[in-house]
C-alpha atoms as a PDB file:
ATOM      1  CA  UNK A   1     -13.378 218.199 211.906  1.00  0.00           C
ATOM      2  CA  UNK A   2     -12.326 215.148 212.742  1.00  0.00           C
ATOM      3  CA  UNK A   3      -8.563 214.267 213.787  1.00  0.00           C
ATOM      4  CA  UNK A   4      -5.894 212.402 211.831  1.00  0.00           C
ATOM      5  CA  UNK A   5      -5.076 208.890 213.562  1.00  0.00           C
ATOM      6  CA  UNK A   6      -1.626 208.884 214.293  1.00  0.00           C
ATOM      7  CA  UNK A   7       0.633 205.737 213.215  1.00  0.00           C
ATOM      8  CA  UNK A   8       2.068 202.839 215.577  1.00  0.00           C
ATOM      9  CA  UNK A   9       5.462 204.687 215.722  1.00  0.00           C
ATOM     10  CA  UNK A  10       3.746 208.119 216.895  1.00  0.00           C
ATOM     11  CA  UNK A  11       1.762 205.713 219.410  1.00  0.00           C
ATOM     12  CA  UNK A  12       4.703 204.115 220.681  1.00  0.00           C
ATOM     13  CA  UNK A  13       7.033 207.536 221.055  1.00  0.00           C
ATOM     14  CA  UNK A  14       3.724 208.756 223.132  1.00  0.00           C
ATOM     15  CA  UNK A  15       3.937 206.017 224.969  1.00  0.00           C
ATOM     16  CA  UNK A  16       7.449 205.837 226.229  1.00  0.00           C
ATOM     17  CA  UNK A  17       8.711 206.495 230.059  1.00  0.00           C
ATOM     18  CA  UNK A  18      12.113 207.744 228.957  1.00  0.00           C
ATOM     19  CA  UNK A  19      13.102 210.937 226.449  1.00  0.00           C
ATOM     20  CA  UNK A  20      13.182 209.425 222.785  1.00  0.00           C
ATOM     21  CA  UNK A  21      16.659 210.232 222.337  1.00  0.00           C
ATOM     22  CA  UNK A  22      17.943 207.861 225.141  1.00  0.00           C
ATOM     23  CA  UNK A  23      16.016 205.435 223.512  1.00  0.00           C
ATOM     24  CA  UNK A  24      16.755 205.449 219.685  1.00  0.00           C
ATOM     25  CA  UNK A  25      19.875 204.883 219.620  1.00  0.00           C
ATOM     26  CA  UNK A  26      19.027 201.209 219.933  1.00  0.00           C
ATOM     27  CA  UNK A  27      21.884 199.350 218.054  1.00  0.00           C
ATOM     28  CA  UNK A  28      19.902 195.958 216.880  1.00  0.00           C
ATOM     29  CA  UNK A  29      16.421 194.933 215.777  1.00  0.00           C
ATOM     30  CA  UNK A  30      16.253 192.366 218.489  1.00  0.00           C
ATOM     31  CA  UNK A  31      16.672 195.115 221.379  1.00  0.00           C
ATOM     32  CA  UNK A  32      14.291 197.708 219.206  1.00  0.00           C
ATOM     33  CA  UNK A  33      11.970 195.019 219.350  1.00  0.00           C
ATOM     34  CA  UNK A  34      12.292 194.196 222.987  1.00  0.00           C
ATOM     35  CA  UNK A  35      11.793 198.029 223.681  1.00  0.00           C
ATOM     36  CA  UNK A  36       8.958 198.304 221.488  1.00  0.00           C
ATOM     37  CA  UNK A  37       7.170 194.949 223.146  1.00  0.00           C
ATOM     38  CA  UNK A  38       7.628 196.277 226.888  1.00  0.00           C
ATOM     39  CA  UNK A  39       6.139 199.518 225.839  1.00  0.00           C
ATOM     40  CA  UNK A  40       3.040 198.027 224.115  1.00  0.00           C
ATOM     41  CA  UNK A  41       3.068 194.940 225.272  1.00  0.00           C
ATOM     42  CA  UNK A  42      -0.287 194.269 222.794  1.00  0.00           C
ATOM     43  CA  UNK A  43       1.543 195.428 219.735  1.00  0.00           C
ATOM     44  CA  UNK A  44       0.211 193.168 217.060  1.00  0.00           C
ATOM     45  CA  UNK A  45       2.854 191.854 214.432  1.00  0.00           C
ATOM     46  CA  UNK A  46       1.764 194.526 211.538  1.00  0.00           C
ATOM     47  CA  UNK A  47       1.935 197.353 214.204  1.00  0.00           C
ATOM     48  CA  UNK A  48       5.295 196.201 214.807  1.00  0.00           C
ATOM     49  CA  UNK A  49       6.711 195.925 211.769  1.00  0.00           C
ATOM     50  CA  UNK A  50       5.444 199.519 210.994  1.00  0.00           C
ATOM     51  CA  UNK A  51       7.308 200.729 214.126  1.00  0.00           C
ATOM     52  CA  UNK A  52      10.582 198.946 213.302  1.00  0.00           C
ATOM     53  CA  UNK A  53      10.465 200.628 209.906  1.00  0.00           C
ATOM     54  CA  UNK A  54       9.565 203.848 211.048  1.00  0.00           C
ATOM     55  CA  UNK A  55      12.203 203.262 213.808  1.00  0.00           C
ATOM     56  CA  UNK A  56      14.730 202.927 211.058  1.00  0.00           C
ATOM     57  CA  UNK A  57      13.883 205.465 208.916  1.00  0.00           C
ATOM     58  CA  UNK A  58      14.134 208.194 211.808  1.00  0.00           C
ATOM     59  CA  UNK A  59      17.586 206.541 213.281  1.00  0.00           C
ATOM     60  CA  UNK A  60      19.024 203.458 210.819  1.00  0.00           C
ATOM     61  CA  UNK A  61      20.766 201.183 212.191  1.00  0.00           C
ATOM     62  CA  UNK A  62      24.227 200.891 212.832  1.00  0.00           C
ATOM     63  CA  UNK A  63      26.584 199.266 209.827  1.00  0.00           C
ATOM     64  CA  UNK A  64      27.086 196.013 210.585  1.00  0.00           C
ATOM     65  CA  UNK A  65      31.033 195.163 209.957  1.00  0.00           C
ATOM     66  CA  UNK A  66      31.451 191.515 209.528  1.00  0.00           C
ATOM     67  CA  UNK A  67      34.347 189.765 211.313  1.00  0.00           C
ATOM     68  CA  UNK A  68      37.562 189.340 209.321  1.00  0.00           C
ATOM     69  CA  UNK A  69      38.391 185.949 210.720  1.00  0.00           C
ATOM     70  CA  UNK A  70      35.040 184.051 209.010  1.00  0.00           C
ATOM     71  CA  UNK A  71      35.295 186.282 205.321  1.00  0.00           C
ATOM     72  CA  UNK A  72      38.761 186.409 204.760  1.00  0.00           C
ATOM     73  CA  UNK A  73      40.442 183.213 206.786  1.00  0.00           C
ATOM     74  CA  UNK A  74      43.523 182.456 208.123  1.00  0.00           C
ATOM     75  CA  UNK A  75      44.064 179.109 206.536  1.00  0.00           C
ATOM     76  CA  UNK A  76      47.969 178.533 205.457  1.00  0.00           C
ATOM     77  CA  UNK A  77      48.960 181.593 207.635  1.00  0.00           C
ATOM     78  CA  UNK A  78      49.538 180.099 210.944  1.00  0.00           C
ATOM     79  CA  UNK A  79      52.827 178.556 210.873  1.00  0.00           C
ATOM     80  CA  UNK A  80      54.547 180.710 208.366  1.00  0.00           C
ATOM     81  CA  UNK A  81      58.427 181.297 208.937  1.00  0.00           C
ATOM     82  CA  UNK A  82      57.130 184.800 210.936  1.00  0.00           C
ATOM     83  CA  UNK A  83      58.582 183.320 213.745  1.00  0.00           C
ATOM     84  CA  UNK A  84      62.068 182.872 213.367  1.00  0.00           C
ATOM     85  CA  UNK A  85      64.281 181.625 216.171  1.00  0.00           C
ATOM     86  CA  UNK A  86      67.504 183.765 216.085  1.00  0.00           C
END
């Protein structure tokens, strides 16, 4: 009987030096995907997306909260009569 291949993700979790749970806790793509590329350095692009998904699916990503300065402005504020001299 022959075995089942296993996926990129199962390949890379095999592959890692340090317990998975230290490792998935990863808070951003961009250091998933440096973590993934030192542990196969040969990943090919495909493999990697598959990973990344994978990756997500097991432990998503933070929510990103977006700074309130950018969204909401405060244009006309600054310079209001808040500051009162008594």
């Amino acid at each position: 009987m022959a075995q089942a291949s296993i996926t990129p993700f199962q390949a890379f979790k095999n592959a890692l030096t340090q317990p998975w749970d230290k490792i998935k806790t990863a808070d951003t793509k961009a250091e998933r995907t440096d973590i993934i590329k030192e542990v196969l350095p040969q990943v090919t692009a495909l493999d990697l997306r598959s990973i990344l998904s994978d990756w997500e699916s097991d432990t998503p990503l933070p929510t990103q909260t977006a700074p309130a300065g950018p969204l909401w402005g405060s244009t006309g504020l600054s310079g209001s009569s808040s500051h009162r001299g008594g």
